[in-house]
Protein backbone atom coordinates (compact mmCIF):
# COMPACT_ATOMS: atom_id res chain seq x y z
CA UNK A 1 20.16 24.92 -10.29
CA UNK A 2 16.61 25.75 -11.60
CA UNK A 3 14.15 25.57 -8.93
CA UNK A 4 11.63 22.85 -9.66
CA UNK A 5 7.89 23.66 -9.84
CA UNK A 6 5.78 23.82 -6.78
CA UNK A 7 2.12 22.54 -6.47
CA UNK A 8 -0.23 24.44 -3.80
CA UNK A 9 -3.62 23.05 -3.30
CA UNK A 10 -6.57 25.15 -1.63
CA UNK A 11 -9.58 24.02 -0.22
CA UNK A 12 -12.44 26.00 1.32
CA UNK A 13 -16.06 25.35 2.80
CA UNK A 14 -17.13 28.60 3.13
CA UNK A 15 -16.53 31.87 1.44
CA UNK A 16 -16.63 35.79 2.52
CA UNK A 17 -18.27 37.67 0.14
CA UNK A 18 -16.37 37.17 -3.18
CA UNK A 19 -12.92 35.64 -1.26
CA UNK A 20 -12.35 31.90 -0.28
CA UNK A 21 -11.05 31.56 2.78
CA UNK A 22 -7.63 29.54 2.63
CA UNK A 23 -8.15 26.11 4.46
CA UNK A 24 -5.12 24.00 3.66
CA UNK A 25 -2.07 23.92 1.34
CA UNK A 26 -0.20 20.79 -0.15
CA UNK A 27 3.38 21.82 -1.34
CA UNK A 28 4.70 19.47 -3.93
CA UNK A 29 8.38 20.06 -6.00
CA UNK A 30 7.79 17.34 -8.90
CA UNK A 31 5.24 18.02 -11.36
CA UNK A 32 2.15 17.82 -9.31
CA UNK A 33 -0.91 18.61 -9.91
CA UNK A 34 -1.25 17.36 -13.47
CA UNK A 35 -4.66 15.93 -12.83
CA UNK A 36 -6.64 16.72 -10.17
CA UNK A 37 -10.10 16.71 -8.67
CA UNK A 38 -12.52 16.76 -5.95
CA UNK A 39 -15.68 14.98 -4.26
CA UNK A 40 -18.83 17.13 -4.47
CA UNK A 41 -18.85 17.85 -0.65
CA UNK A 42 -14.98 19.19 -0.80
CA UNK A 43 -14.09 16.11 1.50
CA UNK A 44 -11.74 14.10 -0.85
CA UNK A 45 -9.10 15.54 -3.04
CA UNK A 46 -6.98 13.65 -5.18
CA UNK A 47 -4.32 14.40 -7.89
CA UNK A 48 -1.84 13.33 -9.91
CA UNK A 49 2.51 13.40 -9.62
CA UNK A 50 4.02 12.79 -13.26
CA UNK A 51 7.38 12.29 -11.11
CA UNK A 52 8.00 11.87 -7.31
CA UNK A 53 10.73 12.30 -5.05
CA UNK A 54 11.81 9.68 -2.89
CA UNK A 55 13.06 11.81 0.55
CA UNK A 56 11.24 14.46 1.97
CA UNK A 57 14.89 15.72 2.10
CA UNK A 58 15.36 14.79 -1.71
CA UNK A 59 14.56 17.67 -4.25
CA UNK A 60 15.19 15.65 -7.22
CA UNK A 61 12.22 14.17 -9.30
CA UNK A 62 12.37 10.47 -9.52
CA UNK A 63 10.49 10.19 -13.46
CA UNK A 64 10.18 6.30 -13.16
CA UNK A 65 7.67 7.07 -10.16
CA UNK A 66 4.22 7.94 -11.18
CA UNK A 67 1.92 8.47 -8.15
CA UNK A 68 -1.95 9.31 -6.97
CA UNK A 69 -2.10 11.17 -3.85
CA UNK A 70 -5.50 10.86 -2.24
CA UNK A 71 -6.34 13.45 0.39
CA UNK A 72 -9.46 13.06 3.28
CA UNK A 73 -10.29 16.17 4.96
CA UNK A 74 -12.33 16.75 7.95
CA UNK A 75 -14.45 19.30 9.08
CA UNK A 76 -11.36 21.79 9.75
CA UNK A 77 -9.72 20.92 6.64
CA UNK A 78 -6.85 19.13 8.05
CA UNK A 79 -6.48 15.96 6.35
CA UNK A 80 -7.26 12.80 8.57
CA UNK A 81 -6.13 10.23 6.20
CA UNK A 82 -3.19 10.23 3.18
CA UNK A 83 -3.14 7.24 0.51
CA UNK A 84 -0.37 6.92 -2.26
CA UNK A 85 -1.67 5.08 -5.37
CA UNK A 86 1.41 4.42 -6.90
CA UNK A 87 3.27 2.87 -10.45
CA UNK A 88 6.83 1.89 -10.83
CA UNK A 89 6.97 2.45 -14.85
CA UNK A 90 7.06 5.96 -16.45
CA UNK A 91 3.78 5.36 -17.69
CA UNK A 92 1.95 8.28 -17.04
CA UNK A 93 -0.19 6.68 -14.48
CA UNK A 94 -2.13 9.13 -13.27
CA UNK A 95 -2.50 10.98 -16.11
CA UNK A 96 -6.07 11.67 -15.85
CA UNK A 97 -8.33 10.90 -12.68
CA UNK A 98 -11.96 11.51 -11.73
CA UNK A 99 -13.20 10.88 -8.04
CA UNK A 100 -16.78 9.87 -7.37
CA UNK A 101 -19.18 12.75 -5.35
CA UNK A 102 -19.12 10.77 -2.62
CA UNK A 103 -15.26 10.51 -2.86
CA UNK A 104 -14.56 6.57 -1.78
CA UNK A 105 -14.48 5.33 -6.09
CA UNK A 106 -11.70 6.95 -7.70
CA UNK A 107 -10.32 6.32 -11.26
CA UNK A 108 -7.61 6.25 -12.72
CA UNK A 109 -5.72 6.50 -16.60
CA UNK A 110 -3.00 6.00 -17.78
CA UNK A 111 -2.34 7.16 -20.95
CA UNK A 112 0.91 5.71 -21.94
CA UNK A 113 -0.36 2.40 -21.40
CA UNK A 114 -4.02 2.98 -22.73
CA UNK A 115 -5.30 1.58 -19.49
CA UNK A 116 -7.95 3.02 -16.56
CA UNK A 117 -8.32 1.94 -13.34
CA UNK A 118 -11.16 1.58 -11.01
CA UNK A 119 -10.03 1.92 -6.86
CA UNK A 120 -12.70 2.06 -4.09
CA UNK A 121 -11.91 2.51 -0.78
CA UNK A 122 -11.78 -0.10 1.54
CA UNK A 123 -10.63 0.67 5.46
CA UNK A 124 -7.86 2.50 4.97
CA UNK A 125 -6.65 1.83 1.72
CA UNK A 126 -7.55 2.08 -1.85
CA UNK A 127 -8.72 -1.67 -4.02
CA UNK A 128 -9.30 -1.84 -7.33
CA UNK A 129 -12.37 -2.82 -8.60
CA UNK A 130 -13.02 -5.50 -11.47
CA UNK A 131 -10.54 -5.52 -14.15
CA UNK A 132 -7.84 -3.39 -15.52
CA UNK A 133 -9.71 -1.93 -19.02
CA UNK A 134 -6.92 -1.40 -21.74
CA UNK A 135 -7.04 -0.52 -25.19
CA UNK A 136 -4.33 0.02 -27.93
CA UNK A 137 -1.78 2.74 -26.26
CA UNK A 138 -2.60 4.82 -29.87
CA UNK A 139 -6.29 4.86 -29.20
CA UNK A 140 -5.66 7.82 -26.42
CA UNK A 141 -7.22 5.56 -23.26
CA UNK A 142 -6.42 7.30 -19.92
C-alpha cells in the first residue's frame, strides 16, 4: 500500500553558527502535525493528530480519533512527561492549538464543532479551565 505520512519534530536550545543542533525527534504515521506549537523557553511542545492509530504495532489511521499530544522536555531534550488530550468524534479537535510561554495553559479548537478549549496543567495531567466556548460550527470557531 501507500505509505502513510510521517511527522518529525525537532527541538534545539542552542545553535552552531547558522545550524540547529538536532535534539529530539517524534515519529508519527497519521496526519500529525497539523497544528503545532511551542512555549517560549522550548520546554513544552504540543501538536495536533487529525487521526490516530490505536497499536504502536497498528499502521492504520483510526479517523474517529482526534488527539493533542503534549510534550515536556528537560534540559537534554528528552521528554520527562507525555499527555494525550484526546476526542472520540471526528471533529477536528485539535485543529488549531496555542500553548501559553510558560507552557502549563494550552488551548484548544475545534473547528468542526465551533468550540475552543482551555486546559491547564495540573500534576500530571491536563484540566480544563471554565467553560467549553462554542459558537455556530459556520462561524469558523477553532
Amino acid at each position: 500500500g501507500t505509505p502513510l505520512p510521517s511527522f518529525d519534530a525537532q527541538l534545539s536550545s542552542t545553535t552552531t553558527g547558522s545550524y540547529w543542533n538536532f535534539r529530539y525527534k517524534i515519529s508519527y504515521p497519521c496526519f500529525a502535525g497539523y497544528s503545532v506549537d511551542i512555549s517560549a523557553d522550548g520546554s513544552t511542545l504540543a501538536y495536533g493528530i487529525r487521526a490516530s492509530h490505536g497499536k504502536q504495532s497498528d499502521q492504520s489511521c483510526n479517523y474517529q480519533r482526534n488527539i493533542v499530544e503534549v510534550y515536556r522536555f528537560g534540559r537534554t531534550y528528552t521528554p520527562e512527561r507525555y499527555n494525550e488530550l484526546m476526542n472520540t468524534e471526528p471533529n477536528y479537535f485539535g485543529n488549531s492549538i496555542s500553548i501559553s510561554e510558560d507552557g502549563l495553559t494550552l488551548a484548544v479548537g475545534t473547528v468542526a464543532e465551533g468550540v475552543v478549549q482551555v486546559f491547564r496543567l495540573q500534576g500530571e495531567s491536563w484540566e480544563q479551565l471554565g467553560k467549553t466556548l462554542r459558537r455556530d460550527k459556520c462561524q469558523g470557531l477553532g
